[in-house]
N, C-alpha and C. Protein backbone atom coordinates (compact mmCIF):
# COMPACT_ATOMS: atom_id res chain seq x y z
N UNK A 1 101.13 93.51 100.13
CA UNK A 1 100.98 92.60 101.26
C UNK A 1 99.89 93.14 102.17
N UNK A 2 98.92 91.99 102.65
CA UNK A 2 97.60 93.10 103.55
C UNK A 2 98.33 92.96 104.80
N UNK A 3 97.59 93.52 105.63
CA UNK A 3 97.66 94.28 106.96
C UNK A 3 98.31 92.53 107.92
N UNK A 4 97.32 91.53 107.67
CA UNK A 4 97.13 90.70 108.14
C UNK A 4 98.87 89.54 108.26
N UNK A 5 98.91 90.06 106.32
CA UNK A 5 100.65 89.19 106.62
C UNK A 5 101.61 90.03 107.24
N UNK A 6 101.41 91.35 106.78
CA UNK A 6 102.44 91.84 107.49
C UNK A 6 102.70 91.69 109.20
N UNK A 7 101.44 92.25 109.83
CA UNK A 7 101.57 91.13 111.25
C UNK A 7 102.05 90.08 111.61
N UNK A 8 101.23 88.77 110.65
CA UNK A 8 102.29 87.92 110.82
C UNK A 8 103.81 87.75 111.12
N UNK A 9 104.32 88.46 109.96
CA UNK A 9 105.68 88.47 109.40
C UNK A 9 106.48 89.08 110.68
N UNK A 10 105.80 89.88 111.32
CA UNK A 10 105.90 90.89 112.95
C UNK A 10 105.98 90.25 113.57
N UNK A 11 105.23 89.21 113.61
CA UNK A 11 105.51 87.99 115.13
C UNK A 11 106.24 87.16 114.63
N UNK A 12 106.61 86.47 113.21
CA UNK A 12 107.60 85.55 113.65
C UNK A 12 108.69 86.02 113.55
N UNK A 13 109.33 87.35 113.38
CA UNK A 13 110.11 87.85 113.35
C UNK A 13 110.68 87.81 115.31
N UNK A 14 109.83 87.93 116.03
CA UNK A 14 110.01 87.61 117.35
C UNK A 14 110.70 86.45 118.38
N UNK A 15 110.95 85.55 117.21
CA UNK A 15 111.93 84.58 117.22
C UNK A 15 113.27 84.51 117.55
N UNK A 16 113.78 85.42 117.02
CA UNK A 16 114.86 86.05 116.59
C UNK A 16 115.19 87.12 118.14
N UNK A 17 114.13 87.15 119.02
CA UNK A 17 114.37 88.99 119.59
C UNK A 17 113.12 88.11 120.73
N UNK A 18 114.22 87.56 121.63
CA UNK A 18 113.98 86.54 122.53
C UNK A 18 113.35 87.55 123.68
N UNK A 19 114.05 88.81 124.27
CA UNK A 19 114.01 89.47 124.99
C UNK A 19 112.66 89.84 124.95
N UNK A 20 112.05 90.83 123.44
CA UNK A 20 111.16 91.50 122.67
C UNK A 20 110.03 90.55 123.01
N UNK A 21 109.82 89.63 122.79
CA UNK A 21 108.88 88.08 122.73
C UNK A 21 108.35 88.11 123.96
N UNK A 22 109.24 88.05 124.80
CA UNK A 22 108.80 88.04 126.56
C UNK A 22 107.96 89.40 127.00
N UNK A 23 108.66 90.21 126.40
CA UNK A 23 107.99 91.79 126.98
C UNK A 23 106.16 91.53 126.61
N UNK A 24 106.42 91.19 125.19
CA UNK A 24 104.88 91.31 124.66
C UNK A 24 104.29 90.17 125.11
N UNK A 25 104.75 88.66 124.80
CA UNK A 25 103.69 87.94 126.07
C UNK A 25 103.25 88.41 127.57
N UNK A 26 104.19 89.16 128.53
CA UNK A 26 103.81 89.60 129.60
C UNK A 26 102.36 90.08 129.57
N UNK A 27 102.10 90.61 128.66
CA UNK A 27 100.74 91.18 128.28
C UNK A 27 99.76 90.77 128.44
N UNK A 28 99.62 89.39 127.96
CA UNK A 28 98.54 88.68 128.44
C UNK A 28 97.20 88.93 128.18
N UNK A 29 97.21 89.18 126.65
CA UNK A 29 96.14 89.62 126.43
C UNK A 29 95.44 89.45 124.91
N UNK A 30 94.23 89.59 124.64
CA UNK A 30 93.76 89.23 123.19
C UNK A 30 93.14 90.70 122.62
N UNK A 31 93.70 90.83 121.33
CA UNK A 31 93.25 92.17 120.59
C UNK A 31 92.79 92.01 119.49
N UNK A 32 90.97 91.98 119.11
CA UNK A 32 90.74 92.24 118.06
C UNK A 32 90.68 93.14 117.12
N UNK A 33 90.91 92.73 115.81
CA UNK A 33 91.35 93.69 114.56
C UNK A 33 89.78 93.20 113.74
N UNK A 34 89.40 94.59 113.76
CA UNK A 34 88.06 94.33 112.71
C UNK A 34 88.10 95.49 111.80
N UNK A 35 88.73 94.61 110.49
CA UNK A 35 89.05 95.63 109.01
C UNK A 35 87.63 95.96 108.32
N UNK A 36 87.48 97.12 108.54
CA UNK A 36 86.28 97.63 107.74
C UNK A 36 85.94 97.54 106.45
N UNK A 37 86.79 96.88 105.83
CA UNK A 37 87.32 96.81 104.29
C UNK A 37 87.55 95.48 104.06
N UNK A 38 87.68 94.56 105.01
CA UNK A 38 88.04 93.32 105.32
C UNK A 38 87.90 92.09 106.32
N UNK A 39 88.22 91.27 106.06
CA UNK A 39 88.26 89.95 107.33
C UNK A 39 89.02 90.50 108.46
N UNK A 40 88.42 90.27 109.36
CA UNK A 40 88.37 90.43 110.94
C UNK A 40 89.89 89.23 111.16
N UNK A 41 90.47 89.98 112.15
CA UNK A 41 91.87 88.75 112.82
C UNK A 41 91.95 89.29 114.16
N UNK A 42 93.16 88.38 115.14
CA UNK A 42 93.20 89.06 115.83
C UNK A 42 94.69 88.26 116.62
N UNK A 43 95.23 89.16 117.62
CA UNK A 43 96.39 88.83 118.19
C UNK A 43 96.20 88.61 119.77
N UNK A 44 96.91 87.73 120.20
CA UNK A 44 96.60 86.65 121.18
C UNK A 44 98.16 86.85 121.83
N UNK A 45 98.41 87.10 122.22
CA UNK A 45 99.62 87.27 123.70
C UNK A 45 99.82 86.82 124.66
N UNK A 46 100.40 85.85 125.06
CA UNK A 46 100.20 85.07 126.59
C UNK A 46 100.58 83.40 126.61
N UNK A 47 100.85 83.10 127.56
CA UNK A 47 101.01 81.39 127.68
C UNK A 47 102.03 81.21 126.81
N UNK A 48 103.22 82.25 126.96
CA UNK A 48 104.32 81.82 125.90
C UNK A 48 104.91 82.13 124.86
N UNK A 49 103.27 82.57 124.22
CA UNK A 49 103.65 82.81 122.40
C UNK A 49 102.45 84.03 122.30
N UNK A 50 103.16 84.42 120.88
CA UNK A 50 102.51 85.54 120.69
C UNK A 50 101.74 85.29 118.74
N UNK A 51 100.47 84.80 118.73
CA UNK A 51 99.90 84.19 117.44
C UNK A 51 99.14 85.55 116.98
N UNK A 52 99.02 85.19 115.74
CA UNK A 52 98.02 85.82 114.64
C UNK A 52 97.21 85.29 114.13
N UNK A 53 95.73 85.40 114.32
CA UNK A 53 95.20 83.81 113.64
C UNK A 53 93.38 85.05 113.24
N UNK A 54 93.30 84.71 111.92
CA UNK A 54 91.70 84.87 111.29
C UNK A 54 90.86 84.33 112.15
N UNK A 55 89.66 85.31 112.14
CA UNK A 55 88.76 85.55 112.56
C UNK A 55 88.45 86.28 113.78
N UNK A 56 87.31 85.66 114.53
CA UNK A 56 86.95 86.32 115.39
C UNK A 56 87.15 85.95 117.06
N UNK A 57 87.59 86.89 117.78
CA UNK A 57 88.01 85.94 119.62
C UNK A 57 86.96 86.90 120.27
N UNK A 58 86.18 86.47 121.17
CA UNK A 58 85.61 87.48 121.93
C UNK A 58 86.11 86.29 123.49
N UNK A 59 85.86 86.96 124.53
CA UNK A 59 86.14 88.28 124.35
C UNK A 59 87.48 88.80 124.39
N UNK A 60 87.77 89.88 123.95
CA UNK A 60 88.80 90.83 123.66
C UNK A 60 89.11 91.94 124.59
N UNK A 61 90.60 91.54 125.01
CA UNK A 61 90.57 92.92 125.84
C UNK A 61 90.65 94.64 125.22
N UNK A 62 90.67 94.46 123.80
CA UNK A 62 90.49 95.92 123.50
C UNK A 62 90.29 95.68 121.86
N UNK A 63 89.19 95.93 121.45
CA UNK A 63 88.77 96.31 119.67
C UNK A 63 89.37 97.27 118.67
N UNK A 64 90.18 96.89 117.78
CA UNK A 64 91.07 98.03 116.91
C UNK A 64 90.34 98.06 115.70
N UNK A 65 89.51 98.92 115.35
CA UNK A 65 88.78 99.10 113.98
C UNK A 65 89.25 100.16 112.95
N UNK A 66 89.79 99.79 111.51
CA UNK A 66 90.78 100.53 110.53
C UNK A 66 90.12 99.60 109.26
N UNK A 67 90.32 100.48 108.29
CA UNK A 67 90.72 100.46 107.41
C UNK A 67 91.79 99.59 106.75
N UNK A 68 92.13 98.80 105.72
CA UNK A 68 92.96 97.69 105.62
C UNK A 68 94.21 98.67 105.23
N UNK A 69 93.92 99.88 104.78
CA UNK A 69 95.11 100.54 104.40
C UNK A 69 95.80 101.78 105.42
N UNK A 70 94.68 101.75 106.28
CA UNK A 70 95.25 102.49 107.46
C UNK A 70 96.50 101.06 108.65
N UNK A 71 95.65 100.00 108.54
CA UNK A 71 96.41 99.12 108.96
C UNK A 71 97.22 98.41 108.71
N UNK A 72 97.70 98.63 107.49
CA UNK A 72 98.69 98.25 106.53
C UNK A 72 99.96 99.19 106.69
N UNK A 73 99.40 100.62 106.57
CA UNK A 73 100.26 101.81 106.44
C UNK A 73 100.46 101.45 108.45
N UNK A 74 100.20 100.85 109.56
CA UNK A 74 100.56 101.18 110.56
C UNK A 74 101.18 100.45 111.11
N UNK A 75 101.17 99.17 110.40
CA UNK A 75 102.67 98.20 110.98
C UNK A 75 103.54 98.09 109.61
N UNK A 76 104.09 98.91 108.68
CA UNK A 76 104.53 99.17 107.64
C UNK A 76 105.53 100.38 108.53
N UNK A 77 104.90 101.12 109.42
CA UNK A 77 105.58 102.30 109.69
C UNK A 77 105.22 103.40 109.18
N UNK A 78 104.64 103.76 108.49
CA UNK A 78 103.86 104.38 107.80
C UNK A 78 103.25 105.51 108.49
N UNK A 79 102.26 105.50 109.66
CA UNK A 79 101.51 106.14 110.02
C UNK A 79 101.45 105.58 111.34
N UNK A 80 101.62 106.77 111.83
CA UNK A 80 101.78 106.39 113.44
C UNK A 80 100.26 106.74 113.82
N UNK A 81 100.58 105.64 114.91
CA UNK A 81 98.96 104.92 115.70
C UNK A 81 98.05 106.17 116.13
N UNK A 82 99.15 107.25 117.05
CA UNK A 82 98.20 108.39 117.83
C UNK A 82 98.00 109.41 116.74
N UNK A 83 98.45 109.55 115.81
CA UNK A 83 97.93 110.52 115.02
C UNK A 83 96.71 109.86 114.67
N UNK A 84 96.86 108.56 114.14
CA UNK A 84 95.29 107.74 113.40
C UNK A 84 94.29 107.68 114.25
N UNK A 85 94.57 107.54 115.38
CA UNK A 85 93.40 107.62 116.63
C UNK A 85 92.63 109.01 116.55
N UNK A 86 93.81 109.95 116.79
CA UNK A 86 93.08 111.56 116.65
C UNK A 86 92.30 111.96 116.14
N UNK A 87 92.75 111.72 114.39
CA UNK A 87 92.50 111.50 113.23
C UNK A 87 90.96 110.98 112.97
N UNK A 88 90.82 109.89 113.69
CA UNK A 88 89.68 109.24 113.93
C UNK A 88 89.88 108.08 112.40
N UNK A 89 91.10 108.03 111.93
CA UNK A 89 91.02 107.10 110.92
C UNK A 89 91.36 105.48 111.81
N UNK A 90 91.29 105.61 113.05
CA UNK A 90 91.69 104.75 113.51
C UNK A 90 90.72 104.53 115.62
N UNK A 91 89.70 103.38 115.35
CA UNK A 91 88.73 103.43 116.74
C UNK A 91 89.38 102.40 117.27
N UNK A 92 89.40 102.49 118.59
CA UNK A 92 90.09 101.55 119.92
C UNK A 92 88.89 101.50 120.52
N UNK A 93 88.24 100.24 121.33
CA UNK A 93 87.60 99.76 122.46
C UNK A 93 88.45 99.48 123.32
N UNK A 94 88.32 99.39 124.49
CA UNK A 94 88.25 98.27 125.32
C UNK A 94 89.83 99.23 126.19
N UNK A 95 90.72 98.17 126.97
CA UNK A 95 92.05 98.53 127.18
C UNK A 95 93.08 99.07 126.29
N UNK A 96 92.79 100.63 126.12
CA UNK A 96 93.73 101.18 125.08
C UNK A 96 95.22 101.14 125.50
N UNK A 97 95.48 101.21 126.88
CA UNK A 97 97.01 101.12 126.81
C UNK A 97 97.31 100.06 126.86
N UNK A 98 96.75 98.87 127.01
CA UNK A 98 97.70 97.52 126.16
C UNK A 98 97.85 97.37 125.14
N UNK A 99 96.67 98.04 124.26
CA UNK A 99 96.92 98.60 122.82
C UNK A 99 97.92 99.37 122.41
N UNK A 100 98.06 100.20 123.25
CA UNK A 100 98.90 101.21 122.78
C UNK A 100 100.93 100.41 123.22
N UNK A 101 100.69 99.59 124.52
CA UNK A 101 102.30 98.39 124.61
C UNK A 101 102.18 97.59 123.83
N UNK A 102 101.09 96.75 123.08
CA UNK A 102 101.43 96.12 122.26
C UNK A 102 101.76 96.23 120.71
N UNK A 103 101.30 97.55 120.46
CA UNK A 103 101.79 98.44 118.93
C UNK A 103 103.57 98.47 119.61
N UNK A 104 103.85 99.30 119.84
CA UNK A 104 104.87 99.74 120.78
C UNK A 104 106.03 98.94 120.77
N UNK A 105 105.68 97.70 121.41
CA UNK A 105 106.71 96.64 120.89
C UNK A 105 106.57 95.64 120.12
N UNK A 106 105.35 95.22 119.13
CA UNK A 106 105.58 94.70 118.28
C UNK A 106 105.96 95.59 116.95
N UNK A 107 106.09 96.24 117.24
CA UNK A 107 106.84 97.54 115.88
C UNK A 107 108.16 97.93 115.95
N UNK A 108 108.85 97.43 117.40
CA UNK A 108 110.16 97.39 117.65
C UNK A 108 110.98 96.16 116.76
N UNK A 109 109.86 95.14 116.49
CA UNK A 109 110.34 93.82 115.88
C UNK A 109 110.67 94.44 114.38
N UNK A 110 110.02 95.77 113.89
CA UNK A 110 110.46 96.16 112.52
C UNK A 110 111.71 96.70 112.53
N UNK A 111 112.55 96.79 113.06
CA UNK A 111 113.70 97.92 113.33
C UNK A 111 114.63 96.77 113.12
């Protein structure tokens, strides 16, 4: 499964985890995902709902650039975010700590 469904599968799982849904819309914010290996997506937070949708949004409040298998392995559970950052298998632009609340609790939706 790529990086891209599994996200998906992360937000509509949010359905379910009414509470969870609200925290991460509070956010209010758009995060692009540009797979070095792959098609560009990105996640959209706010006005309610929380979407996954291909391609490209500018502007973005913060740029997440990986690998399809670093980003696969990181909403899988796999590999946690701050090691991949360190690591440098994993570049952030822009507002990293909404990056870093919106990993945070949309990875709570895996539990």
């Amino acid at each position: 499964m790529s990086s891209l469904e599994i996200l998906k599968n992360l937000v509509k799982s949010l359905d379910a985890l009414p509470d969870l849904k609200k925290e991460i819309v509070s956010i209010n914010k758009t995060f692009q995902f540009n797979v070095s290996d792959g098609a560009p997506f990105y996640v959209h937070a706010g006005d309610g709902e929380v979407s996954v949708t291909e391609g490209s949004k500018q502007p973005a409040s913060a740029t997440i650039t990986a690998s399809e298998q670093v980003l696969t392995d990181l909403f899988d559970g796999k590999l946690d975010g701050v090691q991949a950052f360190m690591q440098g298998k994993l570049k952030i632009s822009g507002d990293i700590f909404s990056v870093q609340k919106l990993s945070s609790s949309i990875l709570k939706a895996r539990k």
